[in-house]
C-alpha atoms as a PDB file:
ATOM      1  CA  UNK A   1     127.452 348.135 119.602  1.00  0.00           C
ATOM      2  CA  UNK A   2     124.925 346.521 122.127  1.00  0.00           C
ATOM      3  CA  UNK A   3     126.176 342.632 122.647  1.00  0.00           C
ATOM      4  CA  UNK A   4     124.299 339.328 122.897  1.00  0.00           C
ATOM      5  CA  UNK A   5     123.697 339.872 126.394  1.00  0.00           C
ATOM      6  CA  UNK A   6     119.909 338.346 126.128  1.00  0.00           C
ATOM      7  CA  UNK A   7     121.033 335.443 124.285  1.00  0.00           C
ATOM      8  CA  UNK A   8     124.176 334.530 126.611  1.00  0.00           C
ATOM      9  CA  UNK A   9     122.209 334.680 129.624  1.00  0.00           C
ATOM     10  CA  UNK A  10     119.534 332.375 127.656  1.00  0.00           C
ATOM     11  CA  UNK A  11     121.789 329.446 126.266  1.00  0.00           C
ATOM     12  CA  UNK A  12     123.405 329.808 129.956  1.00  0.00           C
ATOM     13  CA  UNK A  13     119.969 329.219 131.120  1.00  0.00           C
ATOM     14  CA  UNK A  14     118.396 325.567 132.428  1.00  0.00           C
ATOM     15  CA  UNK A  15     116.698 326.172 129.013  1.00  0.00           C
ATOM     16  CA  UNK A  16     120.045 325.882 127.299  1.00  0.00           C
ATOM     17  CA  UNK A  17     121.280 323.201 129.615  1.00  0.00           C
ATOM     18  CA  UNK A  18     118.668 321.048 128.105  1.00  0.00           C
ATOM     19  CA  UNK A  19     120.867 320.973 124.835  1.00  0.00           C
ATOM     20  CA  UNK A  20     123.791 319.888 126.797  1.00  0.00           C
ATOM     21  CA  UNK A  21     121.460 316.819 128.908  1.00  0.00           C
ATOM     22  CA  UNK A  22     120.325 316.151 124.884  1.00  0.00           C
ATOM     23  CA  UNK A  23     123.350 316.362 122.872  1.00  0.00           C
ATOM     24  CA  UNK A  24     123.463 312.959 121.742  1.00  0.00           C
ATOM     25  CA  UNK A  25     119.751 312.957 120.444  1.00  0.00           C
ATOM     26  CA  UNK A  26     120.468 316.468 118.987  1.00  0.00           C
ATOM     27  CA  UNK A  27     123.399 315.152 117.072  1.00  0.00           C
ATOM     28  CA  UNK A  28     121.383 312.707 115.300  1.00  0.00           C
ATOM     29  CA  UNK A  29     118.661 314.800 115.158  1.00  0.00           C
ATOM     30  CA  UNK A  30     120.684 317.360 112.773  1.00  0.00           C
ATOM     31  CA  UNK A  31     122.628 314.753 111.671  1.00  0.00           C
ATOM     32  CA  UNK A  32     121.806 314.950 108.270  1.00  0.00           C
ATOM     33  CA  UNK A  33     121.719 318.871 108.075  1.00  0.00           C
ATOM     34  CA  UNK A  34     125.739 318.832 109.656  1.00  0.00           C
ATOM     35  CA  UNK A  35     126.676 316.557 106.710  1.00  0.00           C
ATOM     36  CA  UNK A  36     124.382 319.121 104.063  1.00  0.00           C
ATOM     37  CA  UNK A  37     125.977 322.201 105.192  1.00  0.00           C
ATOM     38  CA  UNK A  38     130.027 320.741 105.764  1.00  0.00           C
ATOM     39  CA  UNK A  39     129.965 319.329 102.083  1.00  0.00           C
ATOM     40  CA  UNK A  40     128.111 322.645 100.972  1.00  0.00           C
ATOM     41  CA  UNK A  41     131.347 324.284 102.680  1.00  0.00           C
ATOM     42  CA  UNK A  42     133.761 322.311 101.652  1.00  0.00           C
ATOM     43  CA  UNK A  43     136.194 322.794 104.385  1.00  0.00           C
ATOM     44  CA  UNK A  44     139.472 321.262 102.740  1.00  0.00           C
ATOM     45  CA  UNK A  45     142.838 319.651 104.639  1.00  0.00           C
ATOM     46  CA  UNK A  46     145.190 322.578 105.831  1.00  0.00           C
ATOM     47  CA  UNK A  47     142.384 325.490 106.067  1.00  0.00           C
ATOM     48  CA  UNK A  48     141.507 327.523 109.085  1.00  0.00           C
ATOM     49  CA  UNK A  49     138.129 327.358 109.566  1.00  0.00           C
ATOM     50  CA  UNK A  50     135.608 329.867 112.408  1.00  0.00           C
ATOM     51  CA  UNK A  51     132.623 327.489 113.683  1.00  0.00           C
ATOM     52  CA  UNK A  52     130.089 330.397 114.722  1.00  0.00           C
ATOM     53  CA  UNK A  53     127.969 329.222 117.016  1.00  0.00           C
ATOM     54  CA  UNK A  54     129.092 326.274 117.787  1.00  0.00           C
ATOM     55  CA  UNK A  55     127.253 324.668 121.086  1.00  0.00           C
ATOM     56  CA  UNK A  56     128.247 321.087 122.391  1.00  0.00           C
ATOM     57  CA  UNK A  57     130.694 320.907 118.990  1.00  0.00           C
ATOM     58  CA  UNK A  58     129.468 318.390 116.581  1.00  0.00           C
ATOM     59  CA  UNK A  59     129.904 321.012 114.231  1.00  0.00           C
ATOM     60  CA  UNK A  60     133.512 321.650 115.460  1.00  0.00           C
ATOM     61  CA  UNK A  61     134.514 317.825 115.553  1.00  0.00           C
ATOM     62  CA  UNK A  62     133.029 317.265 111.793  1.00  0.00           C
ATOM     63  CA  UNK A  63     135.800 320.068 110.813  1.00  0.00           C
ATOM     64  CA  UNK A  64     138.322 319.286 112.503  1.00  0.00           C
ATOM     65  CA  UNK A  65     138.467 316.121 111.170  1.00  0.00           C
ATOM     66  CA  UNK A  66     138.196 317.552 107.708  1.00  0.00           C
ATOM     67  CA  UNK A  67     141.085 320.137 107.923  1.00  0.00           C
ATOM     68  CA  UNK A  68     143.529 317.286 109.595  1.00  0.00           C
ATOM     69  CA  UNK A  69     146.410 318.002 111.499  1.00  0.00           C
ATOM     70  CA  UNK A  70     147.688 320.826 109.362  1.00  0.00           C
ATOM     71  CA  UNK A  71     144.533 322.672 109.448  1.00  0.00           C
ATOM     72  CA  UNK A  72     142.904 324.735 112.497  1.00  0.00           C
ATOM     73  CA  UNK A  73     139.525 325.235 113.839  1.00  0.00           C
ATOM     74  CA  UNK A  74     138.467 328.340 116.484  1.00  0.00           C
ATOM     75  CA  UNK A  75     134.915 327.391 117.307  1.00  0.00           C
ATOM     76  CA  UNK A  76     132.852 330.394 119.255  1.00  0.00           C
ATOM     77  CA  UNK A  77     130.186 329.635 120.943  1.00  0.00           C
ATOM     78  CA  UNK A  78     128.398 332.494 123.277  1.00  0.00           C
ATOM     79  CA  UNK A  79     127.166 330.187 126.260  1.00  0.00           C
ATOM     80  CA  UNK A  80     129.895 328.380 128.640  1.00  0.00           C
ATOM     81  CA  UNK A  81     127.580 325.124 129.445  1.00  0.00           C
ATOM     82  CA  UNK A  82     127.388 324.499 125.969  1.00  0.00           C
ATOM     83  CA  UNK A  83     131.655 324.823 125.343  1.00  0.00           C
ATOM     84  CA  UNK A  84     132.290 323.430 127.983  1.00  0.00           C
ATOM     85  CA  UNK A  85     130.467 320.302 126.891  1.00  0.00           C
ATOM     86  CA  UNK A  86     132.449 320.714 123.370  1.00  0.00           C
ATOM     87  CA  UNK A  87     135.626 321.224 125.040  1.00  0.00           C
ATOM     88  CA  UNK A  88     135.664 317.810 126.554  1.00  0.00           C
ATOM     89  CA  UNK A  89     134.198 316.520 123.622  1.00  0.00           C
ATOM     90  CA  UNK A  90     136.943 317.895 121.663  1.00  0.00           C
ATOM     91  CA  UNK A  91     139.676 316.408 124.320  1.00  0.00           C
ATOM     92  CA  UNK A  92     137.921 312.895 124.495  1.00  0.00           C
ATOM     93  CA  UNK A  93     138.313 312.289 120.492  1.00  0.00           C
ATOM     94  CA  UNK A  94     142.144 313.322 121.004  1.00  0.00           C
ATOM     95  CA  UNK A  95     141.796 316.347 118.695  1.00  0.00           C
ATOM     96  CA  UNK A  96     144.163 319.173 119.077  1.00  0.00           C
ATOM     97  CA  UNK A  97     143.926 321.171 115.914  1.00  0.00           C
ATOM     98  CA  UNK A  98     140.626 322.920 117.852  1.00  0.00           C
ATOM     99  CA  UNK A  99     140.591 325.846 120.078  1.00  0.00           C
ATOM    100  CA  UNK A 100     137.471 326.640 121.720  1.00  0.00           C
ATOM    101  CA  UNK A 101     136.543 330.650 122.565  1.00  0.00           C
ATOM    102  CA  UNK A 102     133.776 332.042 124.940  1.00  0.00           C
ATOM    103  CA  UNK A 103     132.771 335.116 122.961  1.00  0.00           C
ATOM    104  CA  UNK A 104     130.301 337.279 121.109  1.00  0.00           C
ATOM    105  CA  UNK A 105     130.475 336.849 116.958  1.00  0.00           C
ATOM    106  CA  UNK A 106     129.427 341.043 117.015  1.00  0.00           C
ATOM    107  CA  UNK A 107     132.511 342.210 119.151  1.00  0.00           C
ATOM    108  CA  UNK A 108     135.383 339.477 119.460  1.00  0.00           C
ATOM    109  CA  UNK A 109     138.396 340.429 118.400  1.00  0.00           C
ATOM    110  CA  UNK A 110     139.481 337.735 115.778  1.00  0.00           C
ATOM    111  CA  UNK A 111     142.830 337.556 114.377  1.00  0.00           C
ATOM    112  CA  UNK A 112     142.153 339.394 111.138  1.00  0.00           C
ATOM    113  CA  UNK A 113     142.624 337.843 107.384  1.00  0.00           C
ATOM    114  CA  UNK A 114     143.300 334.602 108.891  1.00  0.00           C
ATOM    115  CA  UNK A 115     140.040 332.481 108.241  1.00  0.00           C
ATOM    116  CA  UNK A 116     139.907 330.293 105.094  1.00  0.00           C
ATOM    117  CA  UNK A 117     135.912 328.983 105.908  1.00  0.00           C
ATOM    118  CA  UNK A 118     133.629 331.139 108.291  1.00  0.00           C
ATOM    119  CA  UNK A 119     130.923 328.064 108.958  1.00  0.00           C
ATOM    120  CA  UNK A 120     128.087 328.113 110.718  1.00  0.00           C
ATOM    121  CA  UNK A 121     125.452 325.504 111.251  1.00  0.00           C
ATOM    122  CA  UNK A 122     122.304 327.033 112.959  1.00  0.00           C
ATOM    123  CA  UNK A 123     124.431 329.991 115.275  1.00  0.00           C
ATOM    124  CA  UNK A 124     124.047 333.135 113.387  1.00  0.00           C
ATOM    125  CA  UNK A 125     120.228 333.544 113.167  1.00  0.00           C
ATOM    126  CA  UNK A 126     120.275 335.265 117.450  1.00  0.00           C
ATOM    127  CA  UNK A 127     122.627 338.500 116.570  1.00  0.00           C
ATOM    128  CA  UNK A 128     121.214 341.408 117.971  1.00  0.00           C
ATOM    129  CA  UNK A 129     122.996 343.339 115.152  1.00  0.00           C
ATOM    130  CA  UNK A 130     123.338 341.231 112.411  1.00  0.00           C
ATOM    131  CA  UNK A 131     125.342 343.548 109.801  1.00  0.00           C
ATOM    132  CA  UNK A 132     127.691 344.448 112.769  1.00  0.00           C
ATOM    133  CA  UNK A 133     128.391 340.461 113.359  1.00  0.00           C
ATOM    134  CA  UNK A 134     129.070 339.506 109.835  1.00  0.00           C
ATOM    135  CA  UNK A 135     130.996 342.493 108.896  1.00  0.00           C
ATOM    136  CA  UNK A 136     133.469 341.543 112.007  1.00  0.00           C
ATOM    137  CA  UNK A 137     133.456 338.086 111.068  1.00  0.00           C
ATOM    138  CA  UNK A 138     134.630 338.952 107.155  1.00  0.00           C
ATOM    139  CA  UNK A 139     137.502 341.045 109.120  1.00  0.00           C
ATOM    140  CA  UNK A 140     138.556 337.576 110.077  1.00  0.00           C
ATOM    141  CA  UNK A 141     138.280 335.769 106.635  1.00  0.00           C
ATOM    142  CA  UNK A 142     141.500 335.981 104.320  1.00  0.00           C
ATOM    143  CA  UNK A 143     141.168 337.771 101.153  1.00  0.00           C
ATOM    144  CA  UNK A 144     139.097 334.760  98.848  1.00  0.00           C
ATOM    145  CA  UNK A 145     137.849 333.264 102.197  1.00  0.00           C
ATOM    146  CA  UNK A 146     134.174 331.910 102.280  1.00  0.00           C
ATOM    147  CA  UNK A 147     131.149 332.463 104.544  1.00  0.00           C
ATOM    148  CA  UNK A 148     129.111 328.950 104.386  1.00  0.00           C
ATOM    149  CA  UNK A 149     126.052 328.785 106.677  1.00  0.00           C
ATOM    150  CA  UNK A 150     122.724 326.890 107.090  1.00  0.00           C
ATOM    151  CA  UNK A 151     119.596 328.005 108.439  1.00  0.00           C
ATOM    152  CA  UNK A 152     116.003 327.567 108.843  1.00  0.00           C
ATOM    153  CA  UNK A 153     113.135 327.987 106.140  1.00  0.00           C
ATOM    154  CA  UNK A 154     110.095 329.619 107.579  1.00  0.00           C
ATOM    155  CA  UNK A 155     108.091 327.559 110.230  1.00  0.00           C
ATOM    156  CA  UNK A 156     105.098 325.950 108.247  1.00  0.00           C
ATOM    157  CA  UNK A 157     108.190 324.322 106.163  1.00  0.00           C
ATOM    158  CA  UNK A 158     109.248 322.551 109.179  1.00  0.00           C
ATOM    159  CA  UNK A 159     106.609 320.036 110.766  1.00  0.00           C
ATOM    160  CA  UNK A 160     109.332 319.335 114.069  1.00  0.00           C
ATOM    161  CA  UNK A 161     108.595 322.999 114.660  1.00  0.00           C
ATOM    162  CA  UNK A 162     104.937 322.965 113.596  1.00  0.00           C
ATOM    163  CA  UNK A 163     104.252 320.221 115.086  1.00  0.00           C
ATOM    164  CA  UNK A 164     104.678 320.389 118.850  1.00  0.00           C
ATOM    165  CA  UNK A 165     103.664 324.269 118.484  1.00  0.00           C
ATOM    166  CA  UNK A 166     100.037 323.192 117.183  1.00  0.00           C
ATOM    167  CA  UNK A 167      99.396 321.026 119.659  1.00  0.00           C
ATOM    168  CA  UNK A 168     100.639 323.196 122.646  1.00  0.00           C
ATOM    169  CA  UNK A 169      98.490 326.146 120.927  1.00  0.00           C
ATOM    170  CA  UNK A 170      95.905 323.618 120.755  1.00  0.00           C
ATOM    171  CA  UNK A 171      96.052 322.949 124.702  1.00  0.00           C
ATOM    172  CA  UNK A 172      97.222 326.485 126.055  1.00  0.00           C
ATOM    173  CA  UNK A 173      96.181 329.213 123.512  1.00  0.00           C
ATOM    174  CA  UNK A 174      98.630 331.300 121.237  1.00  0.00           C
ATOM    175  CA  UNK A 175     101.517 332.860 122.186  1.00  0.00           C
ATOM    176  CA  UNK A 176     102.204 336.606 122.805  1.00  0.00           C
ATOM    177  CA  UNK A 177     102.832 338.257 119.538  1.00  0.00           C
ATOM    178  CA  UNK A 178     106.948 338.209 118.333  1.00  0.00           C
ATOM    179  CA  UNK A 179     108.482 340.429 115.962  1.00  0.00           C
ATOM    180  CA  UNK A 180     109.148 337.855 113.234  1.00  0.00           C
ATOM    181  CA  UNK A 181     112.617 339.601 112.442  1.00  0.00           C
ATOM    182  CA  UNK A 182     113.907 339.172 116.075  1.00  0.00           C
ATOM    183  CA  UNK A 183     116.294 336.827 117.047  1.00  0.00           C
ATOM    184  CA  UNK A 184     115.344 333.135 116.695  1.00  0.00           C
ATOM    185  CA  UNK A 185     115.288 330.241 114.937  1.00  0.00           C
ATOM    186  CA  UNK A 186     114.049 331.632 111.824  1.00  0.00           C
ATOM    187  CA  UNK A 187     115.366 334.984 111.572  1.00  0.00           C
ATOM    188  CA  UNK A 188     117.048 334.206 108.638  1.00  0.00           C
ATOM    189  CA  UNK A 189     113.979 332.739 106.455  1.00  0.00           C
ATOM    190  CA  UNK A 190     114.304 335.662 104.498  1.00  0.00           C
ATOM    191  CA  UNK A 191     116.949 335.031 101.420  1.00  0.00           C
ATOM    192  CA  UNK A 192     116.746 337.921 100.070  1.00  0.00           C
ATOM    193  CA  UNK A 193     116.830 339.817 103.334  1.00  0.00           C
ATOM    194  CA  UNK A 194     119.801 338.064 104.715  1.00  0.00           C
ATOM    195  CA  UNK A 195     121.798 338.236 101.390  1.00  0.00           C
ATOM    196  CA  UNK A 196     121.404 341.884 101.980  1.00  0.00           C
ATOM    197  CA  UNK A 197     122.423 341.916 105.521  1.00  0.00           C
ATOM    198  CA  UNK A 198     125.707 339.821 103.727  1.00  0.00           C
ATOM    199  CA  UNK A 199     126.197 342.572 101.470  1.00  0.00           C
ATOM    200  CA  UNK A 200     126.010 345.380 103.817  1.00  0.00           C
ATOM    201  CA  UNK A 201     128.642 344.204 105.728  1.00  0.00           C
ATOM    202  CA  UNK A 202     130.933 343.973 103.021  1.00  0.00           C
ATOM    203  CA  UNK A 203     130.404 340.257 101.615  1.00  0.00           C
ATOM    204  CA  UNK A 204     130.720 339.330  98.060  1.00  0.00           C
ATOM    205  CA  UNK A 205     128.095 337.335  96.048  1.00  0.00           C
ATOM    206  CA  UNK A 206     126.325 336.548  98.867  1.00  0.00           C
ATOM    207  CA  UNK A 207     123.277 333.933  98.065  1.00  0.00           C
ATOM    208  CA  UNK A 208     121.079 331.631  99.590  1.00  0.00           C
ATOM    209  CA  UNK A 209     119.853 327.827  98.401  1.00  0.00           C
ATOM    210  CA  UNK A 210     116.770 326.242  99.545  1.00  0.00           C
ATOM    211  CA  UNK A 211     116.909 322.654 100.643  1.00  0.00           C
ATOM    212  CA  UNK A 212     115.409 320.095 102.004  1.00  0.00           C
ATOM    213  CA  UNK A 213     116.870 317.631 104.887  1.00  0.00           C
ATOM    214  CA  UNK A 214     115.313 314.558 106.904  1.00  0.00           C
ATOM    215  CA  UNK A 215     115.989 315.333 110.614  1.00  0.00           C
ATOM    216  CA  UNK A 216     116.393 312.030 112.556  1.00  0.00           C
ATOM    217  CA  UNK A 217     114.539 311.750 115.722  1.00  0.00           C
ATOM    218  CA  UNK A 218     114.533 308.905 118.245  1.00  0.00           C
ATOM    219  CA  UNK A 219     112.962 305.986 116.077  1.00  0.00           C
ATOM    220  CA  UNK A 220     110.685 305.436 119.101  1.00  0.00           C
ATOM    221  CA  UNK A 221     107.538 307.597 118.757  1.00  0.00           C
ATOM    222  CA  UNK A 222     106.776 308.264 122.300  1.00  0.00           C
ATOM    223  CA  UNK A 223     110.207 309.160 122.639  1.00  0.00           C
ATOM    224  CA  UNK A 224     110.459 311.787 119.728  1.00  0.00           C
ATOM    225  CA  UNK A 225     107.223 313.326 120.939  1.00  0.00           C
ATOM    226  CA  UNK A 226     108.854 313.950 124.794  1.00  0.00           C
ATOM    227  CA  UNK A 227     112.014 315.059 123.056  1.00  0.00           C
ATOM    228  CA  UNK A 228     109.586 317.715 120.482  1.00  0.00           C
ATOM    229  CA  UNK A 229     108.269 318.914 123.721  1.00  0.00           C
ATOM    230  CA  UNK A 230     111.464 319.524 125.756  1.00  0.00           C
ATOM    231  CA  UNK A 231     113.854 321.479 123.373  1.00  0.00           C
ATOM    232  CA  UNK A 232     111.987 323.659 120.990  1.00  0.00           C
ATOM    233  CA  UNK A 233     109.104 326.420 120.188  1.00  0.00           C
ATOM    234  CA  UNK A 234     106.872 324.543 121.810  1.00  0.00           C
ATOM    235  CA  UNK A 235     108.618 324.659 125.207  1.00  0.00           C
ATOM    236  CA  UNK A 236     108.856 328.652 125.170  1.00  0.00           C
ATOM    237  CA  UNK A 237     104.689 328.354 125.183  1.00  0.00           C
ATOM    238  CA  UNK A 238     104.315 325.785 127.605  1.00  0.00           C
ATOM    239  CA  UNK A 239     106.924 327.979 130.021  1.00  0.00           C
ATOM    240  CA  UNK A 240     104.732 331.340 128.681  1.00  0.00           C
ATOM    241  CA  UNK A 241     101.371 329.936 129.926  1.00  0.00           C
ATOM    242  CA  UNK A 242     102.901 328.056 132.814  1.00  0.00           C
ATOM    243  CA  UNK A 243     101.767 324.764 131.490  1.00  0.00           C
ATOM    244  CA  UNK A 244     100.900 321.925 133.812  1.00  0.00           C
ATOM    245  CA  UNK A 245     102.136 318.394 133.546  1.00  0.00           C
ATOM    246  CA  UNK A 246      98.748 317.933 132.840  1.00  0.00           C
ATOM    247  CA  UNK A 247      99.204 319.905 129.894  1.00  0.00           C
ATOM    248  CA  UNK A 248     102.649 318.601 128.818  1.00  0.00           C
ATOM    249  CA  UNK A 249     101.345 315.234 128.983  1.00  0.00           C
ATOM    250  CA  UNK A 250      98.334 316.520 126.838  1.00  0.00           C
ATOM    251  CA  UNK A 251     100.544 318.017 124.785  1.00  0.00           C
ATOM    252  CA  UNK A 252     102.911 314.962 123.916  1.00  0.00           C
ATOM    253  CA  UNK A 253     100.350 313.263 123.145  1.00  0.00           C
ATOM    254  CA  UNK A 254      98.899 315.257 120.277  1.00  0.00           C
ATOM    255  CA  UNK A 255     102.515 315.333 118.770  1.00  0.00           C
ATOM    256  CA  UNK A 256     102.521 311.627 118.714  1.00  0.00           C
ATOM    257  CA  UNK A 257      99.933 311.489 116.728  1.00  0.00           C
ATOM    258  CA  UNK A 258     101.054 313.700 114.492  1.00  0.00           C
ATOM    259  CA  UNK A 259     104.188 312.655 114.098  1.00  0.00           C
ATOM    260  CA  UNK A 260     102.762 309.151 112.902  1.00  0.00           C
ATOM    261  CA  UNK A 261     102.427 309.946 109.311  1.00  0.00           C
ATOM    262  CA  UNK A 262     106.246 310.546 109.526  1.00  0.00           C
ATOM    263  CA  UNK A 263     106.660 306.803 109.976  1.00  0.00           C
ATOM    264  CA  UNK A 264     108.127 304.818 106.664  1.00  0.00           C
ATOM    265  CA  UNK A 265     110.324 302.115 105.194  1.00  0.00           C
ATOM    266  CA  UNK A 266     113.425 303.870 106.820  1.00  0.00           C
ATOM    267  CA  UNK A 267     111.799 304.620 110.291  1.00  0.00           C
ATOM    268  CA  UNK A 268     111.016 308.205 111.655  1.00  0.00           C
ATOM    269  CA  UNK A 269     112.301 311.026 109.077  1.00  0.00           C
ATOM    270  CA  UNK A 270     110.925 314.520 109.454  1.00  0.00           C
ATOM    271  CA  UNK A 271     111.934 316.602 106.686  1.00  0.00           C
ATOM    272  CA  UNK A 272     113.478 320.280 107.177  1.00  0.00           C
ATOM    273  CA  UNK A 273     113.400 323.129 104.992  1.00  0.00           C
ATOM    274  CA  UNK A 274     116.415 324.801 105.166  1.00  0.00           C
ATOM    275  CA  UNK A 275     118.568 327.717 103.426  1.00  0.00           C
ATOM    276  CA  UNK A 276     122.736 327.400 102.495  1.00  0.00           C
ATOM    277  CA  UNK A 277     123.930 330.525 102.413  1.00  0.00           C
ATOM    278  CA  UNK A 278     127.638 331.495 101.002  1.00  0.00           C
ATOM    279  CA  UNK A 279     129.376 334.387 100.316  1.00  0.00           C
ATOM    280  CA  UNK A 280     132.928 335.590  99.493  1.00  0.00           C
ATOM    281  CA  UNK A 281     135.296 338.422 101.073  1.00  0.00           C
ATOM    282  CA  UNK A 282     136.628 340.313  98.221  1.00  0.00           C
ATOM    283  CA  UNK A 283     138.966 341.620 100.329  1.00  0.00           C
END
């Protein structure tokens, strides 16, 4: 089974550091999606719960607090600056129902039948072998145990992906060709696709729910267009065509202008289309 070795060395990467330098603007960012997806879960006092994916842990913390001191959450997360960030996160808000593990979702060896909730909020859409990863992740769920996961619509139905890509296509020209089921963002756009690679790997009525979520930039417009421009599609470009600062300036400037019309009575709110996905292990 060929690992995640691309995508450790990535999120290990100063491109992955940015997410640890950003976490707090991330957090409220997604802020609205973390609260969609944990009461599409329903993660419930006493369960053990698997947080795939997990990064600098606002994922994790939102759990933990919602299985309580007789519950347990083992949050995996495939790139050490990242954990290490959620570790101390963890330790800060006194929480010691959490244990945090350095290790691939396709080839960790997981206690078996042990996992009430497998969650996952935007970490299972980079597996190099998706039907491997979620077939060893529902060795890990209890008989009755649930997958809950949200994901990414399609690009065009998210403008703070659209958004700073136009305008850095707009400056430097389009990007080298991708094959659209690779690992990214949006590799799991595709319900009906996905809720096949569920079923192949042994999940039971696996489906997936279209939503849609505000994502909460900084309220500051200037500031949202610098942060659209440092973590996201549109950085992979300007690092592809070894953009200028010339260009990056160019380039934040044409996503604050387009990120005007986002502007209403309850400040900056950029909606996200998204996908819940659940499924059950049969046993």
């Amino acid at each position: 089974m060929t690992a995640n070795i691309d995508q450790a060395e990535y999120w290990s990467s100063p491109a992955g550091q940015t997410w640890v330098t950003h976490q707090a603007q991330m957090d409220t960012l997604m802020s609205g999606v973390l609260d969609a997806a944990l009461e599409h879960a329903a993660p419930a006092p006493g369960e053990a719960v698997l947080d795939i994916g997990c990064g600098t842990g606002a994922s994790t913390l939102g759990l933990s607090k919602r299985v309580g001191s007789d519950g347990r959450v083992s949050a995996l997360d495939i790139a050490d600056p990242l954990l290490e960030l959620a570790r101390k996160r963890g330790a800060d808000a006194g929480l010691e129902n959490i244990q945090f593990i350095n290790g691939d979702a396709q080839t960790y060896a997981f206690p078996e039948r042990t996992a009430d909730l497998v969650f996952s909020r935007f970490g299972v859409m980079f597996f190099a072998d998706s039907v491997a990863a979620f077939a060893n992740l529902r060795r890990a769920a209890r008989k009755g145990g649930r997958l809950a996961m949200i994901c990414w619509q399609s690009a065009p139905d998210n403008p703070w992906f659209m958004v700073p890509m136009k305008a850095a296509m707009d400056r430097l020209g389009k990007p080298e060709p991708m094959d659209p089921l690779a690992p990214g963002p949006m590799a799991f756009k595709d319900v009906d696709r996905v809720t096949g690679i569920l079923s192949d790997a042994g999940w039971s009525k696996a489906k997936g729910e279209k939503i849609t979520v505000d994502l909460i930039p900084p309220q500051n417009v200037t500031e949202a267009a610098e942060m659209a421009t440092t973590i996201g599609p549109a950085t992979r470009l300007i690092r592809e065509k070894d953009g200028s600062e010339a260009d990056i300036a160019a380039i934040r400037t044409g996503v604050e202008a387009a990120l005007h019309p986002y502007l209403g009575d309850a400040g900056l709110r950029v909606p996200a289309g998204l996908i819940l996905y659940t499924a059950v292990n049969d046993g």
